[in-house]
PDB file of N, CA and C in Angstrom:
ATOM      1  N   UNK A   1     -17.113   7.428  27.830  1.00  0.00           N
ATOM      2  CA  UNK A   1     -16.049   6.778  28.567  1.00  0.00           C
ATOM      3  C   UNK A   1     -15.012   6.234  27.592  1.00  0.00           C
ATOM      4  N   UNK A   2     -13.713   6.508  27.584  1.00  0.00           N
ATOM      5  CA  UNK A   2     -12.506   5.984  27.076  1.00  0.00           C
ATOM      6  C   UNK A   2     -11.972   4.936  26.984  1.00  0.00           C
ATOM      7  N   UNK A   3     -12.620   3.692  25.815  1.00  0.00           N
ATOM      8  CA  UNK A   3     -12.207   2.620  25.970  1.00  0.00           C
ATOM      9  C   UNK A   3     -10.498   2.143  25.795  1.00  0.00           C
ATOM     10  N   UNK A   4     -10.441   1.306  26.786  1.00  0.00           N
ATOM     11  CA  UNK A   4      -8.871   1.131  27.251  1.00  0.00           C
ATOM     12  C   UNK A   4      -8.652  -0.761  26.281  1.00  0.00           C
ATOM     13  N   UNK A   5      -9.756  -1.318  26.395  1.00  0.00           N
ATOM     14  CA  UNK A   5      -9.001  -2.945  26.097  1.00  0.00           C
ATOM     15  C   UNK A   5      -9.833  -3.016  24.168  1.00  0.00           C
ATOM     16  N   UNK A   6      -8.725  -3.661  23.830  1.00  0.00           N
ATOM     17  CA  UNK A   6      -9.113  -3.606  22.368  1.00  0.00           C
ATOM     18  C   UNK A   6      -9.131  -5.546  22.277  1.00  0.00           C
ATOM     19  N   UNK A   7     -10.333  -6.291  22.163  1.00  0.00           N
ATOM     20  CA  UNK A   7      -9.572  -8.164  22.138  1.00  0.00           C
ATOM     21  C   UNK A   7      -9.656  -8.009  20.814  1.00  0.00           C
ATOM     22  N   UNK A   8      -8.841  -9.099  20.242  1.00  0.00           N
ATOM     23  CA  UNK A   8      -8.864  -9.854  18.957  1.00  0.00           C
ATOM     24  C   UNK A   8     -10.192 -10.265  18.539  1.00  0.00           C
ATOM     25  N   UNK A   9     -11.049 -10.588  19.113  1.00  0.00           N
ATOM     26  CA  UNK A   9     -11.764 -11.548  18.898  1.00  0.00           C
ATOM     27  C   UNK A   9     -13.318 -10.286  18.634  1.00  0.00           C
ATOM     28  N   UNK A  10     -13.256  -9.740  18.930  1.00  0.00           N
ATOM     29  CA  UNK A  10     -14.454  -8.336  18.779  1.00  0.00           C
ATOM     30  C   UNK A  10     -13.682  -7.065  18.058  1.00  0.00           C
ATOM     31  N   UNK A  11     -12.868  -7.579  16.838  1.00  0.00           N
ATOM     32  CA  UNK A  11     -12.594  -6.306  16.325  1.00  0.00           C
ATOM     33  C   UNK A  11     -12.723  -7.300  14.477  1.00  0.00           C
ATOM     34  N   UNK A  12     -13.307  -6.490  13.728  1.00  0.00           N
ATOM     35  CA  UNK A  12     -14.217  -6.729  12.462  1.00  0.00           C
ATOM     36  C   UNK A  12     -12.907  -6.363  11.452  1.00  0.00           C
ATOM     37  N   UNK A  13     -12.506  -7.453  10.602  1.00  0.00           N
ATOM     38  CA  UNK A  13     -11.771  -7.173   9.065  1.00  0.00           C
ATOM     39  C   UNK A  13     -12.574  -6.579   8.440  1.00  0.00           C
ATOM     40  N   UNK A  14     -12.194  -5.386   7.920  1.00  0.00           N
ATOM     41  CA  UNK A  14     -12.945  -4.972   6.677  1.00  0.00           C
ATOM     42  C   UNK A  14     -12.366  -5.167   5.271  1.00  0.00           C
ATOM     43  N   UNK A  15     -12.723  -5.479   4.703  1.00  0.00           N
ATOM     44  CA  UNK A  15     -12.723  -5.936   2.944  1.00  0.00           C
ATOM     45  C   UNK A  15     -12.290  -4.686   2.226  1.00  0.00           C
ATOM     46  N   UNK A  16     -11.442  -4.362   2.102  1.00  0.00           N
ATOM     47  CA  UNK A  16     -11.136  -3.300   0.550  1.00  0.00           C
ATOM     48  C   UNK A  16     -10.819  -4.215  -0.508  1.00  0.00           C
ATOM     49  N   UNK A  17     -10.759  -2.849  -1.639  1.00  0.00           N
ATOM     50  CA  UNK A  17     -10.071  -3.243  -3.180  1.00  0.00           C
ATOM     51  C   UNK A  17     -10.729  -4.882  -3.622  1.00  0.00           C
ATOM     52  N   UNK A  18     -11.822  -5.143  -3.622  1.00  0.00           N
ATOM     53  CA  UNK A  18     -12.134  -6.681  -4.233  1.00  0.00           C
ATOM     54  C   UNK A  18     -11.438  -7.871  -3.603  1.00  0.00           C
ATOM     55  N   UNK A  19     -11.025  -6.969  -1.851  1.00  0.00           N
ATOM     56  CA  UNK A  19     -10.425  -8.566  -1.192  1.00  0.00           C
ATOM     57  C   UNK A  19      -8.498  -8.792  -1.384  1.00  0.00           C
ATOM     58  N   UNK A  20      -8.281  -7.615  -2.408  1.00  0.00           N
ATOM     59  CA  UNK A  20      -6.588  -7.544  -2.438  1.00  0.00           C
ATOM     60  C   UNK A  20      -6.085  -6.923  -1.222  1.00  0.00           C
ATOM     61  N   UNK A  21      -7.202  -6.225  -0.607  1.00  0.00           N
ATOM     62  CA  UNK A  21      -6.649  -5.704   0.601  1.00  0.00           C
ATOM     63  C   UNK A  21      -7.659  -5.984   1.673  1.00  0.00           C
ATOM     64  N   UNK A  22      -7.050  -5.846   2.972  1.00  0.00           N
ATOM     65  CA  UNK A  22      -8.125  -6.030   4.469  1.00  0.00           C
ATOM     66  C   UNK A  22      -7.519  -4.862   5.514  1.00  0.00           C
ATOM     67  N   UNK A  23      -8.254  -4.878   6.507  1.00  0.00           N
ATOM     68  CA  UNK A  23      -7.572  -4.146   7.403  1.00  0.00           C
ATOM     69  C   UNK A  23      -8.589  -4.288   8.785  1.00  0.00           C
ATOM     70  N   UNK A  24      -7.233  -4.461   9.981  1.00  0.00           N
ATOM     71  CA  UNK A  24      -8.248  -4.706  11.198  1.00  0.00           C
ATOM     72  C   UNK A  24      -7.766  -3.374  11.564  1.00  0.00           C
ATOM     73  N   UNK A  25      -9.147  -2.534  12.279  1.00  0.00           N
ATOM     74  CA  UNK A  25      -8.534  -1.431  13.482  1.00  0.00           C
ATOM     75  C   UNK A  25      -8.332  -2.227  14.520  1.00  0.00           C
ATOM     76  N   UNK A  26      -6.814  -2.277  15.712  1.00  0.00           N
ATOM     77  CA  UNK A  26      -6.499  -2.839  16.416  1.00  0.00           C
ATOM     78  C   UNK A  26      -6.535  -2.036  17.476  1.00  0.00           C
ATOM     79  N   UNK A  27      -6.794  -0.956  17.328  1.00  0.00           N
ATOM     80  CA  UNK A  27      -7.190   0.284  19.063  1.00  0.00           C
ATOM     81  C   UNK A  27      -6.954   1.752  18.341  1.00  0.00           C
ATOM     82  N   UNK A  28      -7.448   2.043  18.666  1.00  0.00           N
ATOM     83  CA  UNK A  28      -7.649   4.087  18.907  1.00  0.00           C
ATOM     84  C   UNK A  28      -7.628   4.531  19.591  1.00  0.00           C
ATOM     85  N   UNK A  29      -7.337   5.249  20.209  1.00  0.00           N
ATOM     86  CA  UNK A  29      -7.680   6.821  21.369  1.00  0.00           C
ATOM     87  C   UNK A  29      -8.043   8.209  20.801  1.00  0.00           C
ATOM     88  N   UNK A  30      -7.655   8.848  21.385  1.00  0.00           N
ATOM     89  CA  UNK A  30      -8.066  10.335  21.250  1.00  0.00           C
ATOM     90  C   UNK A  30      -6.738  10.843  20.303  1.00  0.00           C
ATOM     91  N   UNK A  31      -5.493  10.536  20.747  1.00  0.00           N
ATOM     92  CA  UNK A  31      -4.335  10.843  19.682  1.00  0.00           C
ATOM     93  C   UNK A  31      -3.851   9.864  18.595  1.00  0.00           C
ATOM     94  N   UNK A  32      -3.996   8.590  18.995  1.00  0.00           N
ATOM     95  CA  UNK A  32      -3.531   7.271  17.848  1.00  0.00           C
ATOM     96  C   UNK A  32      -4.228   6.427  17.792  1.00  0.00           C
ATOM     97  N   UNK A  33      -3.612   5.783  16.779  1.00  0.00           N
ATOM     98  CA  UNK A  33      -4.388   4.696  16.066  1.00  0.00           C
ATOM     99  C   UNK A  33      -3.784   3.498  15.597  1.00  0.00           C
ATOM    100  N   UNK A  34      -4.228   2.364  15.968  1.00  0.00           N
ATOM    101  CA  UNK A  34      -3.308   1.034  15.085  1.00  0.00           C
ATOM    102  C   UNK A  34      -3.976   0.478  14.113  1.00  0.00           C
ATOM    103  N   UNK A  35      -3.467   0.495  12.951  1.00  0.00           N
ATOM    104  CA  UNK A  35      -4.483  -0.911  12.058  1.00  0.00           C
ATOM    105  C   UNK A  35      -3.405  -1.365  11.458  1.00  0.00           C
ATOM    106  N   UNK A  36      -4.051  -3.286  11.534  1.00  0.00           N
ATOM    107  CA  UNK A  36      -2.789  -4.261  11.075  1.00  0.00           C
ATOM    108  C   UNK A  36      -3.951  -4.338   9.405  1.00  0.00           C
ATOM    109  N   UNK A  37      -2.962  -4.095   8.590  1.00  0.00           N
ATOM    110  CA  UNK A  37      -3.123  -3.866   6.765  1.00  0.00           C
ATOM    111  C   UNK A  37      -2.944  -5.464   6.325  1.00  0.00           C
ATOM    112  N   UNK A  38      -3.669  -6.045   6.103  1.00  0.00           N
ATOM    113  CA  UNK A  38      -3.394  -7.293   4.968  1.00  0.00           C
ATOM    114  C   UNK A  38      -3.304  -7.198   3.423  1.00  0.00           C
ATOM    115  N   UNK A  39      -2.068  -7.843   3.235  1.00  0.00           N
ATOM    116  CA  UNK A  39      -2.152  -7.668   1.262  1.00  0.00           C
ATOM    117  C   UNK A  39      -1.960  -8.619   0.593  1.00  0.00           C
ATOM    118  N   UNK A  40      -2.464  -9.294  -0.254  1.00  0.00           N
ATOM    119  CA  UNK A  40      -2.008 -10.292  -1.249  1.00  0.00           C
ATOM    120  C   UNK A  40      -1.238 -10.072  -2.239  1.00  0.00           C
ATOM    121  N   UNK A  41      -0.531 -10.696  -2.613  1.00  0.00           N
ATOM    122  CA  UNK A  41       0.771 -10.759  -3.518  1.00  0.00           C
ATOM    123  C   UNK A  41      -0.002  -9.910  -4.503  1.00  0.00           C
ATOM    124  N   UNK A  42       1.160  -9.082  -4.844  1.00  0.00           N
ATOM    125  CA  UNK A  42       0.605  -7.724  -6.141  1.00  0.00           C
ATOM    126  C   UNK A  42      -0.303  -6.677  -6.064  1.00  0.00           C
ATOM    127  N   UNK A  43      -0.506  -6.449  -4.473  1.00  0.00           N
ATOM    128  CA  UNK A  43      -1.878  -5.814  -4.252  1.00  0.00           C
ATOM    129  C   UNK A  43      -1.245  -4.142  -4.020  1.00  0.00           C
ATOM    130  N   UNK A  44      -2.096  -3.015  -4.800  1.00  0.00           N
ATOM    131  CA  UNK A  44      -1.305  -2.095  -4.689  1.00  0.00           C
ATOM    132  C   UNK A  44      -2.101  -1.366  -3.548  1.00  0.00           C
ATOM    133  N   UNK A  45      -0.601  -0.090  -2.612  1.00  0.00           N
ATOM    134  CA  UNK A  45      -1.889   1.028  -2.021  1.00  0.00           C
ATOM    135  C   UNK A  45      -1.311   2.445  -2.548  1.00  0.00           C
ATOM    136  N   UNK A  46      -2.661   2.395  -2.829  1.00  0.00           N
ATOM    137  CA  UNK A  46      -2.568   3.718  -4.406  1.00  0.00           C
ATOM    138  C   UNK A  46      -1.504   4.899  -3.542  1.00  0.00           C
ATOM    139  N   UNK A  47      -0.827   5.638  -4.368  1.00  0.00           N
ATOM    140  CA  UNK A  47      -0.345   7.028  -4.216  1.00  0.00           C
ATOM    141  C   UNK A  47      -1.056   7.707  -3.292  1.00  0.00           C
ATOM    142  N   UNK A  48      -1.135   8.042  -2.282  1.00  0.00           N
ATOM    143  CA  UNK A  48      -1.498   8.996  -1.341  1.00  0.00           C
ATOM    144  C   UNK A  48      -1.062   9.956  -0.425  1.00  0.00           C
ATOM    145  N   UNK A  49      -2.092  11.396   0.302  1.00  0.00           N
ATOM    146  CA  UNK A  49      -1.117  11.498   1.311  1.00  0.00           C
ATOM    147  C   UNK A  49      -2.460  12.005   2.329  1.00  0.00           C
ATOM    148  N   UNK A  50      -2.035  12.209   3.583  1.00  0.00           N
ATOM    149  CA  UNK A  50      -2.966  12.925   4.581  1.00  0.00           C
ATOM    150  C   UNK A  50      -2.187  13.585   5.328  1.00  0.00           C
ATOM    151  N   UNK A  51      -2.929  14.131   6.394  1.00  0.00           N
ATOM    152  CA  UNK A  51      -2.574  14.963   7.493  1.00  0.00           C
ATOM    153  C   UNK A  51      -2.104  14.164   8.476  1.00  0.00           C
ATOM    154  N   UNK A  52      -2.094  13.058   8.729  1.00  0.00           N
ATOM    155  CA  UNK A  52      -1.980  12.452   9.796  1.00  0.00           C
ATOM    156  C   UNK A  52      -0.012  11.726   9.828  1.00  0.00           C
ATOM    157  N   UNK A  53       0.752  11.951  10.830  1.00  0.00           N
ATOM    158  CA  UNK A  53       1.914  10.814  10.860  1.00  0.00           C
ATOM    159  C   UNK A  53       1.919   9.225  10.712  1.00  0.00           C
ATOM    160  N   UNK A  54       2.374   8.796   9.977  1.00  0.00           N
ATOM    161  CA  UNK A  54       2.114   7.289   9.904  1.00  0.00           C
ATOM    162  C   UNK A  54       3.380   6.763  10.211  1.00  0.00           C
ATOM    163  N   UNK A  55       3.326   5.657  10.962  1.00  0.00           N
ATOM    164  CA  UNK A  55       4.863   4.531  11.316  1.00  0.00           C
ATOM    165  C   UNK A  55       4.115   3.379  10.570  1.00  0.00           C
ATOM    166  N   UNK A  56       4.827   2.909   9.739  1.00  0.00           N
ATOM    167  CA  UNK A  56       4.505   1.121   9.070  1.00  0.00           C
ATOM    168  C   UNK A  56       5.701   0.353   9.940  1.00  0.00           C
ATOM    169  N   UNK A  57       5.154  -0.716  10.513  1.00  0.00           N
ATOM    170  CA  UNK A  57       5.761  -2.239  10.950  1.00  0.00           C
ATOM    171  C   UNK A  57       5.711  -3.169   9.996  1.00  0.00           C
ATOM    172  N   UNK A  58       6.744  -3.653   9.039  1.00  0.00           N
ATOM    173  CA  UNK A  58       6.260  -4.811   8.694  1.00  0.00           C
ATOM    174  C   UNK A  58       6.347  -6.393   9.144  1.00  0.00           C
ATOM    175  N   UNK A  59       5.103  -6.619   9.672  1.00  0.00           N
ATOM    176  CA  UNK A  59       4.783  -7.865  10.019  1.00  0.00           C
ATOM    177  C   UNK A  59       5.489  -9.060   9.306  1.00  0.00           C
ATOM    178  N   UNK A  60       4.720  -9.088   8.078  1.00  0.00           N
ATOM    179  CA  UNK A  60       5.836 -10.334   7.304  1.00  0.00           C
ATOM    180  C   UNK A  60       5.447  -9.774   5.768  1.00  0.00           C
ATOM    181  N   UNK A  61       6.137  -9.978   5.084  1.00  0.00           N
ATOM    182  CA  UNK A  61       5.627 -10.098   3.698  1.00  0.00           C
ATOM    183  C   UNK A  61       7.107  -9.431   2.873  1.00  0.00           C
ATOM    184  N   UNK A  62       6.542  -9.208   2.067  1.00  0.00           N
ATOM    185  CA  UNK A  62       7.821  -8.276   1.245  1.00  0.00           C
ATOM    186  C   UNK A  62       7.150  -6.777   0.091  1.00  0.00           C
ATOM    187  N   UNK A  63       7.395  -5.599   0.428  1.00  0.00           N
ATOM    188  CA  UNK A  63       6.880  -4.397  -0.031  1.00  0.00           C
ATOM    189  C   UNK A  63       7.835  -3.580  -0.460  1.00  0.00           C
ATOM    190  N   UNK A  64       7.439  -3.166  -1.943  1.00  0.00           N
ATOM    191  CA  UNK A  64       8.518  -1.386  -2.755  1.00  0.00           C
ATOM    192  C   UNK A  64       7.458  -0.669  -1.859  1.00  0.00           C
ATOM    193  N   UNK A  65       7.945   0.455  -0.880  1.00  0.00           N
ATOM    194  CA  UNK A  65       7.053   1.412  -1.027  1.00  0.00           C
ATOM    195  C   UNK A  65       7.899   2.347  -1.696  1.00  0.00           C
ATOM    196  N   UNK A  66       6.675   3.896  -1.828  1.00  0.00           N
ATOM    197  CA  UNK A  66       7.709   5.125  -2.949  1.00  0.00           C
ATOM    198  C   UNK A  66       6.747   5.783  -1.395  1.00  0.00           C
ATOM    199  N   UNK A  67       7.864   7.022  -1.336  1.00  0.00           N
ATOM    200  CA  UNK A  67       7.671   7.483  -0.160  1.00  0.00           C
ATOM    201  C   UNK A  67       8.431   9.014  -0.881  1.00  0.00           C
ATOM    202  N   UNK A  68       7.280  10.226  -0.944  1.00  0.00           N
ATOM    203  CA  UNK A  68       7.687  11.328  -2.314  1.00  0.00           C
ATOM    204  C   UNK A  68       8.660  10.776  -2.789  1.00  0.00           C
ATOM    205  N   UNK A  69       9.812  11.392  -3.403  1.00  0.00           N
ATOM    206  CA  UNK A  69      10.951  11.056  -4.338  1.00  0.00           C
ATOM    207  C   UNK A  69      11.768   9.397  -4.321  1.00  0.00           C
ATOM    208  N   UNK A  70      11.762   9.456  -3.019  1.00  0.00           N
ATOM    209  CA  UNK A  70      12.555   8.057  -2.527  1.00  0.00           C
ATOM    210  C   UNK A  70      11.483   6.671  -2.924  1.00  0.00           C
ATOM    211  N   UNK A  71      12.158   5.549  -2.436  1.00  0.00           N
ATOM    212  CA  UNK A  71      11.805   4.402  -2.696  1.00  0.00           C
ATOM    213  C   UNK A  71      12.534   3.683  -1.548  1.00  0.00           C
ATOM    214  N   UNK A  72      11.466   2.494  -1.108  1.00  0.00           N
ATOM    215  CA  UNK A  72      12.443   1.443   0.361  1.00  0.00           C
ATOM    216  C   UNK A  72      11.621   0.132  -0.159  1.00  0.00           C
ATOM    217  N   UNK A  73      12.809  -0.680   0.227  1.00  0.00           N
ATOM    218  CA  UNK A  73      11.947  -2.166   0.406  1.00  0.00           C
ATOM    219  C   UNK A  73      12.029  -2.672   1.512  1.00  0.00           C
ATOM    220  N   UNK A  74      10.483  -2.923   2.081  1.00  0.00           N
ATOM    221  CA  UNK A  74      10.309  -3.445   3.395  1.00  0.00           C
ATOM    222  C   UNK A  74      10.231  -5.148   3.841  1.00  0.00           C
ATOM    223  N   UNK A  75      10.928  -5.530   4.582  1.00  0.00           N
ATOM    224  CA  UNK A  75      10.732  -7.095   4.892  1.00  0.00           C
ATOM    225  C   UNK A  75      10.345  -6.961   6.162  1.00  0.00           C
ATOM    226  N   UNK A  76      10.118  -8.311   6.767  1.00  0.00           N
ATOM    227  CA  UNK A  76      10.089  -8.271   8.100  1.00  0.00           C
ATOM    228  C   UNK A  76      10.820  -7.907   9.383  1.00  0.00           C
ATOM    229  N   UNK A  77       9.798  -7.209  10.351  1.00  0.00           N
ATOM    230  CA  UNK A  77      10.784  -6.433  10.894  1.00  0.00           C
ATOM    231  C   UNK A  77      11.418  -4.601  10.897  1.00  0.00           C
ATOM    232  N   UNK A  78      11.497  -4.284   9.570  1.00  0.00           N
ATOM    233  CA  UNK A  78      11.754  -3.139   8.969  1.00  0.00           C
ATOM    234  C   UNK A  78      10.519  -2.299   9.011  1.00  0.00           C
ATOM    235  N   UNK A  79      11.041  -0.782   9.420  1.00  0.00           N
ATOM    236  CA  UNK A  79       9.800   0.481   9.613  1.00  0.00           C
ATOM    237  C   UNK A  79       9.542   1.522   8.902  1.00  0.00           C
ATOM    238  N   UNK A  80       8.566   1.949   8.896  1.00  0.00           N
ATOM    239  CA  UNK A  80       9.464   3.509   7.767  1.00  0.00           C
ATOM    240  C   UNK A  80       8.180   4.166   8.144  1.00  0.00           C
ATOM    241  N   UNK A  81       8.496   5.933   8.370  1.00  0.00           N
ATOM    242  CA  UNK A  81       8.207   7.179   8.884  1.00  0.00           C
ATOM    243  C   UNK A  81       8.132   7.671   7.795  1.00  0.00           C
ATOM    244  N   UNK A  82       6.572   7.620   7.324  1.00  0.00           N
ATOM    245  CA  UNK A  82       5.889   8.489   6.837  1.00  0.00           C
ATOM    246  C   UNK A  82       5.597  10.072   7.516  1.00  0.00           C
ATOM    247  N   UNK A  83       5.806  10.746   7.009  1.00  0.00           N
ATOM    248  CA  UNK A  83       5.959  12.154   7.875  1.00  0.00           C
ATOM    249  C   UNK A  83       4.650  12.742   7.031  1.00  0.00           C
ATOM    250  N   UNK A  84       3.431  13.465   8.004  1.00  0.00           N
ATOM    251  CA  UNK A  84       2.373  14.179   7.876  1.00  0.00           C
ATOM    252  C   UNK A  84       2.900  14.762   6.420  1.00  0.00           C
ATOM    253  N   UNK A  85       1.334  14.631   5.120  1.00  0.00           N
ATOM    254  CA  UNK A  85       1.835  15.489   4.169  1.00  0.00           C
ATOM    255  C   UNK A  85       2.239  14.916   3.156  1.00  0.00           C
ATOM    256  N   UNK A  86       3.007  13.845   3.024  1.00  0.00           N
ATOM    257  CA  UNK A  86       4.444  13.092   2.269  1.00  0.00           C
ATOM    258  C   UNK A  86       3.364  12.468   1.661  1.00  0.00           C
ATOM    259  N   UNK A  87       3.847  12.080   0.165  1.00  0.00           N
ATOM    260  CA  UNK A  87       3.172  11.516  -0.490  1.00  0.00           C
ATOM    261  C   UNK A  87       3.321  10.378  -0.669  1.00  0.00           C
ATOM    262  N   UNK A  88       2.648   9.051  -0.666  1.00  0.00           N
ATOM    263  CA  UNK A  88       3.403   7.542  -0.190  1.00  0.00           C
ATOM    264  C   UNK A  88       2.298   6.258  -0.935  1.00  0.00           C
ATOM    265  N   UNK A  89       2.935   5.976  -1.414  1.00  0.00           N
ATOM    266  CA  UNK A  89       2.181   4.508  -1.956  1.00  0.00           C
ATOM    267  C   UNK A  89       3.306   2.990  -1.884  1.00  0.00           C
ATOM    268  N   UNK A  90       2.817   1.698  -2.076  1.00  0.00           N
ATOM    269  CA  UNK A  90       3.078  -0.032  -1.602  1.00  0.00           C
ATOM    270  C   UNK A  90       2.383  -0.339  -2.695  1.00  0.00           C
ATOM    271  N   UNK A  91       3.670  -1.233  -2.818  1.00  0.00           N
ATOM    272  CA  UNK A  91       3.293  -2.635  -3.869  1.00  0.00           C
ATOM    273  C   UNK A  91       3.671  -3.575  -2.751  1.00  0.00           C
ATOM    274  N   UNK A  92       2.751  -4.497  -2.798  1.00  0.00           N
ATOM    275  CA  UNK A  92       2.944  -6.204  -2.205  1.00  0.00           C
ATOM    276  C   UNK A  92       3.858  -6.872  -3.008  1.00  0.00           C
ATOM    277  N   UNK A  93       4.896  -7.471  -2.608  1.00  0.00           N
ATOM    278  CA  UNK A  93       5.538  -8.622  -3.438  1.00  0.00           C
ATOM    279  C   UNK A  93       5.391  -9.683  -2.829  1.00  0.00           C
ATOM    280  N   UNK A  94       4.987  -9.844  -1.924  1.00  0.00           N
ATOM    281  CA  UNK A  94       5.110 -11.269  -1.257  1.00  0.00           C
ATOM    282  C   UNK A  94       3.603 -11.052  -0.439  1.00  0.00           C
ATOM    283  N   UNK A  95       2.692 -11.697  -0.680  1.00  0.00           N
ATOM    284  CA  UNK A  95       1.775 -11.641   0.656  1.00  0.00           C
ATOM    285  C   UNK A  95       1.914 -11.430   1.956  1.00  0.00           C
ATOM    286  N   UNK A  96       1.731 -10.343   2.541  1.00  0.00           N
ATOM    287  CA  UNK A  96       2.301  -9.443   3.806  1.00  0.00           C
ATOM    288  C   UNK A  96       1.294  -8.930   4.217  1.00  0.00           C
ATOM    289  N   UNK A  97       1.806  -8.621   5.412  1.00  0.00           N
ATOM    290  CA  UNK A  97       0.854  -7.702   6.316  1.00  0.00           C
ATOM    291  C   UNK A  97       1.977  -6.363   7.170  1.00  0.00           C
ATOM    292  N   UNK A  98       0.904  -5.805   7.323  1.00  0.00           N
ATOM    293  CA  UNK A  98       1.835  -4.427   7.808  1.00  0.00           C
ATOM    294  C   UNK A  98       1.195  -3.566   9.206  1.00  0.00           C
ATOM    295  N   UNK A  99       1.508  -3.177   9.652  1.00  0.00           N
ATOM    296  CA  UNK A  99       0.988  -2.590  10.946  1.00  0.00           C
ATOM    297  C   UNK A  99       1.366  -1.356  10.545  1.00  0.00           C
ATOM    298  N   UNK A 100      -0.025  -0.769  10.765  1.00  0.00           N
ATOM    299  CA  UNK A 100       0.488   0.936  10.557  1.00  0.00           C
ATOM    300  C   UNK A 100      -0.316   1.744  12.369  1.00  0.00           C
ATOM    301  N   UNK A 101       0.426   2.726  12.435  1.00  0.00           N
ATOM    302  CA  UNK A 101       0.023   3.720  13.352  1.00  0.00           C
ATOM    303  C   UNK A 101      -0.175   4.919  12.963  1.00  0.00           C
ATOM    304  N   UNK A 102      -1.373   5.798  13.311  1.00  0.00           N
ATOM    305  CA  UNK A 102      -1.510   7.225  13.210  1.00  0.00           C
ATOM    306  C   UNK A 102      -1.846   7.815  14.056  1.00  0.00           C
ATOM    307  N   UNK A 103      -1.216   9.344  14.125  1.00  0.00           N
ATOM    308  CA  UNK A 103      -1.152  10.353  15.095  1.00  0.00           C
ATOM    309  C   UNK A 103      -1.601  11.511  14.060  1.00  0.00           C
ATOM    310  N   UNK A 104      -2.591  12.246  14.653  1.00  0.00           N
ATOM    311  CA  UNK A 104      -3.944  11.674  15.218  1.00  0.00           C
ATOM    312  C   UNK A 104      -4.600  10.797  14.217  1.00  0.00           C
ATOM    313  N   UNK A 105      -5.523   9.765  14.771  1.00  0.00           N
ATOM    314  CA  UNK A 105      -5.944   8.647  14.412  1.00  0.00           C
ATOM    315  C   UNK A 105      -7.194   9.211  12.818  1.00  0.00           C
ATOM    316  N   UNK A 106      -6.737   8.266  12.271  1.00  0.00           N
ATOM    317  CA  UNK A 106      -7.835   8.700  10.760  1.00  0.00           C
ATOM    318  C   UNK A 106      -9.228   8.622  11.385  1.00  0.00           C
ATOM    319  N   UNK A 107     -10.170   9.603  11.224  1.00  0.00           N
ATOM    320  CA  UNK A 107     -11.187   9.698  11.254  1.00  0.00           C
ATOM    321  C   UNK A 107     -11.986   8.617  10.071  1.00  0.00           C
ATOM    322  N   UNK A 108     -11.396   8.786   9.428  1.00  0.00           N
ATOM    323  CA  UNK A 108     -11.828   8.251   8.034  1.00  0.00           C
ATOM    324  C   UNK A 108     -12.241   6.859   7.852  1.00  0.00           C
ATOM    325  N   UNK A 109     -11.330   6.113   8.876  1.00  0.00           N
ATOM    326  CA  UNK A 109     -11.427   4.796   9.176  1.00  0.00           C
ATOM    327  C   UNK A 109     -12.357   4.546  10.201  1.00  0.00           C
ATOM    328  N   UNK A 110     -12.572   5.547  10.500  1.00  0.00           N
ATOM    329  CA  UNK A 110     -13.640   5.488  12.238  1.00  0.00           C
ATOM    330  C   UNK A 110     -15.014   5.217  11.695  1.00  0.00           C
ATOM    331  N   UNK A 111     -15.164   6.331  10.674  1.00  0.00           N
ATOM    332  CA  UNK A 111     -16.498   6.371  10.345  1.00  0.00           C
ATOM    333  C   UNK A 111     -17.447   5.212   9.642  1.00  0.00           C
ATOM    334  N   UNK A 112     -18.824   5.102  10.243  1.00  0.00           N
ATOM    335  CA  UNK A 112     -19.392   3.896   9.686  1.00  0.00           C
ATOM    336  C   UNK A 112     -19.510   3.908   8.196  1.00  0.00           C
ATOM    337  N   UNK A 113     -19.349   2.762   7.833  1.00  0.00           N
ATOM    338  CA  UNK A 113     -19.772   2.236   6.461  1.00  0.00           C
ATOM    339  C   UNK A 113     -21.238   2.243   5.673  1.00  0.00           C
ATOM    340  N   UNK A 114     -21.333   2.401   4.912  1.00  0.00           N
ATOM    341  CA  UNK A 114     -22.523   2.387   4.567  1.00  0.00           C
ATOM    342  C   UNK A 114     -22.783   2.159   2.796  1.00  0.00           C
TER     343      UNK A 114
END
């Protein structure tokens, strides 16, 4: 059955990078995905890329991302379209948080920990 209600209060922070980083999954379906990203001042997210489309929200904070060739700085408020593929990494400058979405949703994040 297709869960529809996601509360605050029954969804688990997980701990990356020694605590420079967190991340709540905030809902999934079958095509997307939300997770709100926590970062502490200077906290990097390494060079990467996947298959999946990503939209970043930034919540509050202040972020360089490099997005392939280009470069943006994100404040609050401000979005940026990661396109399937693209190679993309964040520096924290300010302790921030970020809301990201994916289409289709990372498996990767789904899967249990262990």
């Amino acid at each position: 059955m297709a869960r529809f209600f996601f509360g605050e209060s029954e969804i688990e922070r997980e701990i990356l990078d020694a605590g420079a980083l967190s991340r709540k999954i905030k809902a999934h379906g079958e095509k997307s995905m939300i997770v709100e990203v926590f970062f502490s001042k200077n906290a990097i997210g390494a060079f990467h890329s996947h298959p999946h489309e990503q939209l970043t929200y930034c919540l509050e904070g202040s972020f360089d991302f490099a997005l392939g060739k280009e470069s943006f700085r994100l404040g609050p408020g401000d979005s940026l379209l990661i396109p399937s593929g693209v190679g993309h990494g964040v520096l924290c400058l300010a302790e921030g948080r970020l809301l990201d979405m994916f289409s289709p949703p990372r498996e990767d994040f789904l899967a249990p920990r262990g």
